[in-house]
PDB file of N, CA and C in Angstrom:
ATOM      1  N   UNK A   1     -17.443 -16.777  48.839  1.00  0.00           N
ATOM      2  CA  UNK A   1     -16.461 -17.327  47.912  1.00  0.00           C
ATOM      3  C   UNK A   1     -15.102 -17.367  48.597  1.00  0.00           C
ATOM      4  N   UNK A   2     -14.441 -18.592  48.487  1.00  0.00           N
ATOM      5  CA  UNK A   2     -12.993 -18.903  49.189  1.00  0.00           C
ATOM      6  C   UNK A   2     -11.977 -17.903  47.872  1.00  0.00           C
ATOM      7  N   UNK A   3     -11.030 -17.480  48.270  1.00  0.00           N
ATOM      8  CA  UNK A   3      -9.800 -16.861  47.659  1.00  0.00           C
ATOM      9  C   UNK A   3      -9.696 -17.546  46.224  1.00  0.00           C
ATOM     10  N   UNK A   4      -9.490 -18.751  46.085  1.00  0.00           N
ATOM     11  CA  UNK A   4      -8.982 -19.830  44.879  1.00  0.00           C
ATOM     12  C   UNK A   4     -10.115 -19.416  43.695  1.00  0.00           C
ATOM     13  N   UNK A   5     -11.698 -19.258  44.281  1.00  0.00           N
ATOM     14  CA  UNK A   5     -12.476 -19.166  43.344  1.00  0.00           C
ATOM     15  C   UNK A   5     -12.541 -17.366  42.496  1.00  0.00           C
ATOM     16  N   UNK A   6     -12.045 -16.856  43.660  1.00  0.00           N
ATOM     17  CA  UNK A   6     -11.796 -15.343  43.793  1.00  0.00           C
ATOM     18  C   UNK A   6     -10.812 -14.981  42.095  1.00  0.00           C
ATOM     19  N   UNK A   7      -9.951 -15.650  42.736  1.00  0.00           N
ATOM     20  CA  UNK A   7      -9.087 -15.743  41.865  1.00  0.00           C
ATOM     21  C   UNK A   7      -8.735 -16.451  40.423  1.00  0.00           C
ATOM     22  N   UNK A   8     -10.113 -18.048  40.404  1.00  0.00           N
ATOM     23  CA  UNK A   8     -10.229 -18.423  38.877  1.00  0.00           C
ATOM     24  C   UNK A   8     -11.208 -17.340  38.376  1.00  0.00           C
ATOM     25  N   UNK A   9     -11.904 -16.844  38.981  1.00  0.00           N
ATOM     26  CA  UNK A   9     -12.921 -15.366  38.307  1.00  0.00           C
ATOM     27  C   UNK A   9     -12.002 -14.435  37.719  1.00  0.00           C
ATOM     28  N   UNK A  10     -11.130 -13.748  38.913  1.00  0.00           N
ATOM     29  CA  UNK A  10     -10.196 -12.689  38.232  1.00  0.00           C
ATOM     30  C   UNK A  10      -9.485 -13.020  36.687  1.00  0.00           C
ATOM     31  N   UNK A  11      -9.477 -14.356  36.740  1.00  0.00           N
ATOM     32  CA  UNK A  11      -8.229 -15.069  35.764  1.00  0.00           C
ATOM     33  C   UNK A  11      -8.802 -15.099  34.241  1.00  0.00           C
ATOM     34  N   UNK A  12     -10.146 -15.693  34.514  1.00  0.00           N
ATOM     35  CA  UNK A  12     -11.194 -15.605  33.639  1.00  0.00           C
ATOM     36  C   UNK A  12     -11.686 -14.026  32.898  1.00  0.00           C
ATOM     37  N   UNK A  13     -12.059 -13.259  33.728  1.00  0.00           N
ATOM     38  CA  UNK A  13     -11.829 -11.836  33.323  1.00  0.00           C
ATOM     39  C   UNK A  13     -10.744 -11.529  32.752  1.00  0.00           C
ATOM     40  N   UNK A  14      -9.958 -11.665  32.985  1.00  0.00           N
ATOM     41  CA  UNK A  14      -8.322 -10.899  32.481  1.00  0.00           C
ATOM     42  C   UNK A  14      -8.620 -12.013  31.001  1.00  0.00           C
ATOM     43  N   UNK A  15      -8.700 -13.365  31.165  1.00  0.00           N
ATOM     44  CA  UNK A  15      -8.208 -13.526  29.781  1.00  0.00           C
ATOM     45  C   UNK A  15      -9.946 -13.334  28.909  1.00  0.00           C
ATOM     46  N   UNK A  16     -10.748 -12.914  29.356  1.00  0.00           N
ATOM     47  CA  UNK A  16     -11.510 -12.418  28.412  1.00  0.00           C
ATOM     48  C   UNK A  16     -10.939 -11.427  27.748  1.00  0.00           C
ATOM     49  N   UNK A  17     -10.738 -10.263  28.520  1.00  0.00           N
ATOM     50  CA  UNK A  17     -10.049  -8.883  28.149  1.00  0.00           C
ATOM     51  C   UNK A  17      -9.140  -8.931  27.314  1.00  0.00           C
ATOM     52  N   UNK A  18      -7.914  -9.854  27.690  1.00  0.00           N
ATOM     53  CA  UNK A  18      -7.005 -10.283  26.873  1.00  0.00           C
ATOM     54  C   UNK A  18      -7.202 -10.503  25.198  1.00  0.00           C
ATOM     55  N   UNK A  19      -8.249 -11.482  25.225  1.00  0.00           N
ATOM     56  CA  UNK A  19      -9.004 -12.268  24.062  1.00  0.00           C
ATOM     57  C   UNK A  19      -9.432 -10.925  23.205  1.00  0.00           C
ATOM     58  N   UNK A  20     -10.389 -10.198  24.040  1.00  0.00           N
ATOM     59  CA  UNK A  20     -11.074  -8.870  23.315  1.00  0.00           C
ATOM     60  C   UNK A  20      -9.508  -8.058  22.712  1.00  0.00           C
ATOM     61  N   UNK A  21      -8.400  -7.455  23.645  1.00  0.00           N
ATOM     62  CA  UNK A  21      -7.521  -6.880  22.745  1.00  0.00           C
ATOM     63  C   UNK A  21      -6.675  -7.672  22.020  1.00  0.00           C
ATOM     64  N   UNK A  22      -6.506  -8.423  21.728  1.00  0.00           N
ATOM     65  CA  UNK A  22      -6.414  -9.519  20.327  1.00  0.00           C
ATOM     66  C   UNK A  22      -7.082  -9.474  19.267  1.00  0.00           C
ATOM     67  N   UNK A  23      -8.252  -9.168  19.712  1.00  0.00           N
ATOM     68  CA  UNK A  23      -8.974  -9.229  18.631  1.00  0.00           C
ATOM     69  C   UNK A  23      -9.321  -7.361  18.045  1.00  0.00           C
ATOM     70  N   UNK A  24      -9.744  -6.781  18.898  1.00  0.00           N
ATOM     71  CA  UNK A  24      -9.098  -5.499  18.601  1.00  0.00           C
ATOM     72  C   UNK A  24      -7.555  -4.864  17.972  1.00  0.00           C
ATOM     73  N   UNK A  25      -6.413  -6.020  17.856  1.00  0.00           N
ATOM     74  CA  UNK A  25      -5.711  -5.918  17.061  1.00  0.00           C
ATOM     75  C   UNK A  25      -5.821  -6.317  16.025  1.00  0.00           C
ATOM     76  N   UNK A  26      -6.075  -7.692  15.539  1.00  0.00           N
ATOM     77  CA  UNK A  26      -6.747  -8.258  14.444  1.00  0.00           C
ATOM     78  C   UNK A  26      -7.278  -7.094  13.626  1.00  0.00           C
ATOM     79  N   UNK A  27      -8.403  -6.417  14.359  1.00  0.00           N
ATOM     80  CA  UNK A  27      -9.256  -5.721  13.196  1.00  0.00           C
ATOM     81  C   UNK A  27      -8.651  -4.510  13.314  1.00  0.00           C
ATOM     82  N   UNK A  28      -7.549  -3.581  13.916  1.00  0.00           N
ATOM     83  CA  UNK A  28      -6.878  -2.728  13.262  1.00  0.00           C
ATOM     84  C   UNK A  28      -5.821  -2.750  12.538  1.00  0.00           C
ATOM     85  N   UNK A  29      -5.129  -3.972  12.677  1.00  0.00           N
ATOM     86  CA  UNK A  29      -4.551  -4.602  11.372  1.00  0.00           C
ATOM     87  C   UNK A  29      -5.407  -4.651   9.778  1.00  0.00           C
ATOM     88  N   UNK A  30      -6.047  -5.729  10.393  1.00  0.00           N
ATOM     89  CA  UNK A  30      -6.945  -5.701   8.572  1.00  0.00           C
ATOM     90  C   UNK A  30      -7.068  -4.238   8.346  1.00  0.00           C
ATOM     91  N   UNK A  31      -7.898  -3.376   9.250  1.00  0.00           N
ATOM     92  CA  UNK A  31      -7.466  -2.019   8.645  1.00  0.00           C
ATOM     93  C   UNK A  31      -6.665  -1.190   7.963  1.00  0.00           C
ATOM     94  N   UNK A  32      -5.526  -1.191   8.766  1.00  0.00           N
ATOM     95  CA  UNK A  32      -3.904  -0.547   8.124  1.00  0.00           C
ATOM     96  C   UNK A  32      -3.862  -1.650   6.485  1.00  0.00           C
ATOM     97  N   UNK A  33      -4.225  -2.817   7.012  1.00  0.00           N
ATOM     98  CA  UNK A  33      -3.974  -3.546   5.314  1.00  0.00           C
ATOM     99  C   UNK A  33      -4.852  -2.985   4.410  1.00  0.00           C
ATOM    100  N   UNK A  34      -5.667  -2.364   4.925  1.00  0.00           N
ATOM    101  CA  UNK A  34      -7.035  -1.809   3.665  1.00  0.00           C
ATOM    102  C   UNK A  34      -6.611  -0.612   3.284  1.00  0.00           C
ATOM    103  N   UNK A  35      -6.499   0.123   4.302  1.00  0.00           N
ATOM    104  CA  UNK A  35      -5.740   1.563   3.791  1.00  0.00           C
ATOM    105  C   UNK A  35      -4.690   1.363   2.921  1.00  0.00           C
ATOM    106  N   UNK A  36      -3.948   0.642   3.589  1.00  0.00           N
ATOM    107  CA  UNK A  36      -2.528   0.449   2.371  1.00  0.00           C
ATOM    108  C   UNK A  36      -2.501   0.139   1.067  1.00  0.00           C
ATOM    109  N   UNK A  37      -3.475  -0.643   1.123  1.00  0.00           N
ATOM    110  CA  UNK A  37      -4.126  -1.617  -0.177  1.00  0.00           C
ATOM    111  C   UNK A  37      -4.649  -0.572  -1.155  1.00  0.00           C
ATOM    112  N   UNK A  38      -5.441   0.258  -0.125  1.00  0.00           N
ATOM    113  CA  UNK A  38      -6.274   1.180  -1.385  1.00  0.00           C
ATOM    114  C   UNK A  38      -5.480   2.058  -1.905  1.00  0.00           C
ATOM    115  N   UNK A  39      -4.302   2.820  -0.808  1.00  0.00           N
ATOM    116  CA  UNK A  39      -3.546   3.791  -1.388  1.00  0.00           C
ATOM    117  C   UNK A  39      -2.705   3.108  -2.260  1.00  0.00           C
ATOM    118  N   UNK A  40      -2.064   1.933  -2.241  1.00  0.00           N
ATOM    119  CA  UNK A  40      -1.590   1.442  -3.631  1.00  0.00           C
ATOM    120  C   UNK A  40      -2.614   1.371  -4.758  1.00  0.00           C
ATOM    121  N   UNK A  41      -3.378   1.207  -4.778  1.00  0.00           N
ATOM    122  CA  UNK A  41      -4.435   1.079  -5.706  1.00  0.00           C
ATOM    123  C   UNK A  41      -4.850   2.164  -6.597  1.00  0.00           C
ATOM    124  N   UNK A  42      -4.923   3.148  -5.741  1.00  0.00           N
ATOM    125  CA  UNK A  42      -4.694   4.888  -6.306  1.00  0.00           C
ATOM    126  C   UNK A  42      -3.941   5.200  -6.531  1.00  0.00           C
ATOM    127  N   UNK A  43      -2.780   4.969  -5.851  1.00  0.00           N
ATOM    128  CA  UNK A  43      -1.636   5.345  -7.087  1.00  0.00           C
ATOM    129  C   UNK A  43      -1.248   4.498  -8.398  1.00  0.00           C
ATOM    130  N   UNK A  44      -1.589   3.118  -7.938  1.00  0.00           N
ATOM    131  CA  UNK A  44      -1.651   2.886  -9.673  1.00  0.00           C
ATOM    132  C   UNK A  44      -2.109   3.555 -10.177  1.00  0.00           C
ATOM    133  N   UNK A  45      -3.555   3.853 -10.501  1.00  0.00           N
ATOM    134  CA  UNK A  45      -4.301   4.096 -11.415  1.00  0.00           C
ATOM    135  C   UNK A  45      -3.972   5.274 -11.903  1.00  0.00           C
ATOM    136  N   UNK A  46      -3.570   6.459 -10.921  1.00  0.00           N
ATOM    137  CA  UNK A  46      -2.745   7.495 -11.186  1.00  0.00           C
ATOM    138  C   UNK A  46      -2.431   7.304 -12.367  1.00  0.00           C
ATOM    139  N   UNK A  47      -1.067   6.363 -12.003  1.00  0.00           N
ATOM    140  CA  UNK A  47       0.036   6.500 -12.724  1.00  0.00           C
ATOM    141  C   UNK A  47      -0.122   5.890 -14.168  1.00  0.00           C
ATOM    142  N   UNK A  48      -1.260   5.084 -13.833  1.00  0.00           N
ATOM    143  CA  UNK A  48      -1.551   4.515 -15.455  1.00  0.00           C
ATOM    144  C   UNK A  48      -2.190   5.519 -16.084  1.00  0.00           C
ATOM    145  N   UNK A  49      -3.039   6.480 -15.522  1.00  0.00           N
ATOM    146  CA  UNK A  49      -3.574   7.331 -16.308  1.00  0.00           C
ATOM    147  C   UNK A  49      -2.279   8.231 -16.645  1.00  0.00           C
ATOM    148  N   UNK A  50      -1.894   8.674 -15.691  1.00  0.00           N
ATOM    149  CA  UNK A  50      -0.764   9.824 -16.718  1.00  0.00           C
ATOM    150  C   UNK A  50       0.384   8.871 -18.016  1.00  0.00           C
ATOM    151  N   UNK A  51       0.092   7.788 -17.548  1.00  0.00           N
ATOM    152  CA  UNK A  51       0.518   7.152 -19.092  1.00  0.00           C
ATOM    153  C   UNK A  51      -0.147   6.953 -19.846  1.00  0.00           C
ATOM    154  N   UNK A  52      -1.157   7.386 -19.963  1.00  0.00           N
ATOM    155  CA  UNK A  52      -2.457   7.010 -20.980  1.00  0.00           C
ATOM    156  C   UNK A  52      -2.510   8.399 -21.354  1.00  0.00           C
ATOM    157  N   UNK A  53      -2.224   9.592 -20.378  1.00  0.00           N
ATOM    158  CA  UNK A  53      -2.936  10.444 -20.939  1.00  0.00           C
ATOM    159  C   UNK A  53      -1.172  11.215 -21.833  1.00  0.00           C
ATOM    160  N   UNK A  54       0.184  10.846 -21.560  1.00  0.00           N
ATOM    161  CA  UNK A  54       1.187  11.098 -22.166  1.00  0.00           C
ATOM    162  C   UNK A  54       1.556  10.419 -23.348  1.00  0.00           C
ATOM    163  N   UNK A  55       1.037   9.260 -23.125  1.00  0.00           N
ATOM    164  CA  UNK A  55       1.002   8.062 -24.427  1.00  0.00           C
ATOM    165  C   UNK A  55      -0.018   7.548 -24.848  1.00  0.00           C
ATOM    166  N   UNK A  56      -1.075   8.287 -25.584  1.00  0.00           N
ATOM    167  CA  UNK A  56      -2.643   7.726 -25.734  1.00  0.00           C
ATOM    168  C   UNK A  56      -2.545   6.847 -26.314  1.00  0.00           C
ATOM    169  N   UNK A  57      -1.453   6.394 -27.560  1.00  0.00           N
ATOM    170  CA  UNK A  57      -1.005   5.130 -28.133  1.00  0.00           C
ATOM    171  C   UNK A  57      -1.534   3.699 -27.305  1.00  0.00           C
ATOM    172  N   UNK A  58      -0.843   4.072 -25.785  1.00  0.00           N
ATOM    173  CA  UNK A  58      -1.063   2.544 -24.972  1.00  0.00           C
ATOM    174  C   UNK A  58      -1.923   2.643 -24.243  1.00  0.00           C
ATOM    175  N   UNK A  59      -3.147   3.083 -24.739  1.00  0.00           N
ATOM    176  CA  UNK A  59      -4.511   2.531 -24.421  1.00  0.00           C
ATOM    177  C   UNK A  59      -5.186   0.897 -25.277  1.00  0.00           C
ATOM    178  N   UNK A  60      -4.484   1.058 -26.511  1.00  0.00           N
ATOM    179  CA  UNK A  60      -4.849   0.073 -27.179  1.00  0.00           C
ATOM    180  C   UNK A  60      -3.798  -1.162 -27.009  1.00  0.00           C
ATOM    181  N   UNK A  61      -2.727  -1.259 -26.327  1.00  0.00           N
ATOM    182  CA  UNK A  61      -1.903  -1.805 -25.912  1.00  0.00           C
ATOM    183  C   UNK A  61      -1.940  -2.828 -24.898  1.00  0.00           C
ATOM    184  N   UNK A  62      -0.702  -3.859 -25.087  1.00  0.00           N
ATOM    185  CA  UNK A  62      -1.297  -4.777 -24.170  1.00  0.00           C
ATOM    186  C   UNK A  62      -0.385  -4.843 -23.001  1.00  0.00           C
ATOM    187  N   UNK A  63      -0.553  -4.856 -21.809  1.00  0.00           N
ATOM    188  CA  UNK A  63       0.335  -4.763 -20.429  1.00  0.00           C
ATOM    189  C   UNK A  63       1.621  -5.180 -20.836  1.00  0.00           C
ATOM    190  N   UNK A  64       1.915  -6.226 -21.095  1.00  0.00           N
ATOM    191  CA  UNK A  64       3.153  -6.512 -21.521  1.00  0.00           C
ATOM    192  C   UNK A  64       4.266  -5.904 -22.314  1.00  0.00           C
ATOM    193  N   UNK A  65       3.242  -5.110 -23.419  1.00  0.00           N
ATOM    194  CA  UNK A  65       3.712  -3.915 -24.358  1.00  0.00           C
ATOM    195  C   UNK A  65       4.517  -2.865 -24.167  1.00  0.00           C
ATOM    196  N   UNK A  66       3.156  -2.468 -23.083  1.00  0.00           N
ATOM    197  CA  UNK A  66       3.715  -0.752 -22.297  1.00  0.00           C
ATOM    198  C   UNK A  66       4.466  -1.211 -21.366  1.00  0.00           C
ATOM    199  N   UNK A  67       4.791  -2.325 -20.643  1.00  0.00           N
ATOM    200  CA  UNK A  67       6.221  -1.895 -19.924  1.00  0.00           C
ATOM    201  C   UNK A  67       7.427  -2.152 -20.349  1.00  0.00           C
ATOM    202  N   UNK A  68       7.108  -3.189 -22.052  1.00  0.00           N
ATOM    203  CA  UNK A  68       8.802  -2.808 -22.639  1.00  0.00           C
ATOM    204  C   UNK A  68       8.642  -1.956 -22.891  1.00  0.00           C
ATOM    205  N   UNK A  69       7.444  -0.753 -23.370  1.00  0.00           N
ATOM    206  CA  UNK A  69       7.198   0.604 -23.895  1.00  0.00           C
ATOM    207  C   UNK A  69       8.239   1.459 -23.123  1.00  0.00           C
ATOM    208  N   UNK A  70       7.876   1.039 -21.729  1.00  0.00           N
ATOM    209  CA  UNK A  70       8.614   2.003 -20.609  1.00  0.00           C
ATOM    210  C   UNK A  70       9.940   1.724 -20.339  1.00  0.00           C
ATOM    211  N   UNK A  71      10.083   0.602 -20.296  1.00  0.00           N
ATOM    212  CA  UNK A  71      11.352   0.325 -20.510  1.00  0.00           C
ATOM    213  C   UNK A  71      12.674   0.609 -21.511  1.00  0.00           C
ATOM    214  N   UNK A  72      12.047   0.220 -22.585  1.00  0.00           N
ATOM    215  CA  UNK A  72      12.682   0.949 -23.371  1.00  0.00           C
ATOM    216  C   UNK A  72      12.916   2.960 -23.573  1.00  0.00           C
ATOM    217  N   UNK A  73      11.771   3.429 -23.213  1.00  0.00           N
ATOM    218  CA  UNK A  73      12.066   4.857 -23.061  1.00  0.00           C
ATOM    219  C   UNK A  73      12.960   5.146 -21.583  1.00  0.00           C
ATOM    220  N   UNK A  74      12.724   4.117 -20.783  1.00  0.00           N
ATOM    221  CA  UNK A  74      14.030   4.336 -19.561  1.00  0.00           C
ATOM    222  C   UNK A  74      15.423   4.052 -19.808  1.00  0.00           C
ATOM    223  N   UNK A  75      15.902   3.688 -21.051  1.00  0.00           N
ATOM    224  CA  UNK A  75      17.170   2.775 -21.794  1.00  0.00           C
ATOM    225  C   UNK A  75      17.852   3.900 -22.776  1.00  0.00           C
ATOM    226  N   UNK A  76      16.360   4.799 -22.909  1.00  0.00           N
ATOM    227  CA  UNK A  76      17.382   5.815 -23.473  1.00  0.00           C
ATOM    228  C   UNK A  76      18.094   6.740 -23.474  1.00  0.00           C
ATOM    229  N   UNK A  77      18.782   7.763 -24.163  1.00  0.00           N
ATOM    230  CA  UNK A  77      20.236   8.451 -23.933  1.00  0.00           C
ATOM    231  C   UNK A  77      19.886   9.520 -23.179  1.00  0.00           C
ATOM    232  N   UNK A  78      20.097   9.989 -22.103  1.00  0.00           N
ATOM    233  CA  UNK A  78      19.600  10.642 -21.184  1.00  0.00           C
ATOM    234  C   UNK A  78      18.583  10.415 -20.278  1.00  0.00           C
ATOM    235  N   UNK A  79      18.174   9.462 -20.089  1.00  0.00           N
ATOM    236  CA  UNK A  79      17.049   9.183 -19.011  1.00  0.00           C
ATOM    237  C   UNK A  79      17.396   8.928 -18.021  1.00  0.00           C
ATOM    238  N   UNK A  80      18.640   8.678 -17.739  1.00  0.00           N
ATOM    239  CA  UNK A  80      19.080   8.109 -16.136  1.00  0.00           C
ATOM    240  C   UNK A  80      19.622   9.653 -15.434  1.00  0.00           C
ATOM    241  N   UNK A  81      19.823  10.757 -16.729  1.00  0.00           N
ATOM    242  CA  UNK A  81      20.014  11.902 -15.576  1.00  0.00           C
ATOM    243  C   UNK A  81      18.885  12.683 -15.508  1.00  0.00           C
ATOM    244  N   UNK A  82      17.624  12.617 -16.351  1.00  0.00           N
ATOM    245  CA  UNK A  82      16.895  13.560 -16.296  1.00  0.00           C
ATOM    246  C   UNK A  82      15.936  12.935 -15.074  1.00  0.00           C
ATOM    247  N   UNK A  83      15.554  11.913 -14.320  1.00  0.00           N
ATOM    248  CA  UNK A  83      15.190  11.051 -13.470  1.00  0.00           C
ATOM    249  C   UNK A  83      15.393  11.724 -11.971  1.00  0.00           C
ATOM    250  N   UNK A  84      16.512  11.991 -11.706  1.00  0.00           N
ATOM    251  CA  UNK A  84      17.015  12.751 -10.562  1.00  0.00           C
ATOM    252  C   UNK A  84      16.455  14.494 -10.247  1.00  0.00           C
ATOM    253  N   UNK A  85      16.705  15.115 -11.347  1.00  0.00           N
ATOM    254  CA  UNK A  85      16.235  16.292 -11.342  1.00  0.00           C
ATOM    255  C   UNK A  85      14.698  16.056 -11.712  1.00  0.00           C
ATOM    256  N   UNK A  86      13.938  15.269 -12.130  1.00  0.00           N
ATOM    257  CA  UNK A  86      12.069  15.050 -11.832  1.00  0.00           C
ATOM    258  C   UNK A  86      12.287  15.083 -10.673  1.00  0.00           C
ATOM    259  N   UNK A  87      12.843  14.517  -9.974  1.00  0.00           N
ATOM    260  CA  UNK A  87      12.382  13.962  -8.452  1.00  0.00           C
ATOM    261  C   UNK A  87      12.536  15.112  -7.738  1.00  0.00           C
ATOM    262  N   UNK A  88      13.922  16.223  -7.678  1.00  0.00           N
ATOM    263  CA  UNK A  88      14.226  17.588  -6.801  1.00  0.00           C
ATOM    264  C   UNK A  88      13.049  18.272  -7.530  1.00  0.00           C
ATOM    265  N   UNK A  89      12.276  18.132  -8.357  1.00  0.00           N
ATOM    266  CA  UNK A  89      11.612  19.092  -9.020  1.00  0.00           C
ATOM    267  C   UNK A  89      10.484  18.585  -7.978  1.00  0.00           C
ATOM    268  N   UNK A  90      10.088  17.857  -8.443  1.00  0.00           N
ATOM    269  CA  UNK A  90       8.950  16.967  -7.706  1.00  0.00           C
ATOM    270  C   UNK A  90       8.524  17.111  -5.887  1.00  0.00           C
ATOM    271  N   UNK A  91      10.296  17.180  -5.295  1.00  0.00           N
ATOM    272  CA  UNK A  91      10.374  16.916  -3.938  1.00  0.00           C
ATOM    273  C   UNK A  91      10.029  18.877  -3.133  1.00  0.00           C
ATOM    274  N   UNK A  92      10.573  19.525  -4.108  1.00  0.00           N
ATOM    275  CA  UNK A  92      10.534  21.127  -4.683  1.00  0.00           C
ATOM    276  C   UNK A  92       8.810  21.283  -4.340  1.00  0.00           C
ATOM    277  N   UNK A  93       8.207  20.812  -4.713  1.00  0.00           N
ATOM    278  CA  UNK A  93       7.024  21.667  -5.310  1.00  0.00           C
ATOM    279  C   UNK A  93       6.022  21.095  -4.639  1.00  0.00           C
TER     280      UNK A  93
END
């Protein structure tokens, strides 16, 4: 083999390799998106349950309901300071 052919081989290899970690990024991407995906997913549900299980009322409720529900209990007279101290409590423990 002359040098030139030496060298479309090498070239060919490298961008196979290349191709393969591309694509080995690809699929640890979709990964990190799945993980992420699911841990949002669990914490919804969390969080809907501890509103279901603090407000059994909005089980029968319709999505739209419970977040003026929530909304409105965030509007009221003291909720914007008791919010801060959940969280040191929270960050605490």
């Amino acid at each position: 083999m002359d040098k030139k052919a030496v060298l479309l081989e090498e070239r060919a290899k490298a961008q196979k390799k290349a191709a393969q970690y591309e694509n080995q990024v690809k699929i640890l991407l979709n990964k990190q998106r799945d993980a992420e995906r699911t841990a949002r997913n669990h914490r919804l549900i969390l969080r809907g349950l501890a509103v279901e299980g603090v407000f059994p009322f909005t089980v029968s409720m319709e999505n739209e309901a419970v977040k003026a529900f929530l909304i409105a209990l965030s509007r009221l007279p003291g909720a914007a300071e008791i919010t801060p101290k959940v969280q040191e409590t929270r960050d605490e423990g």
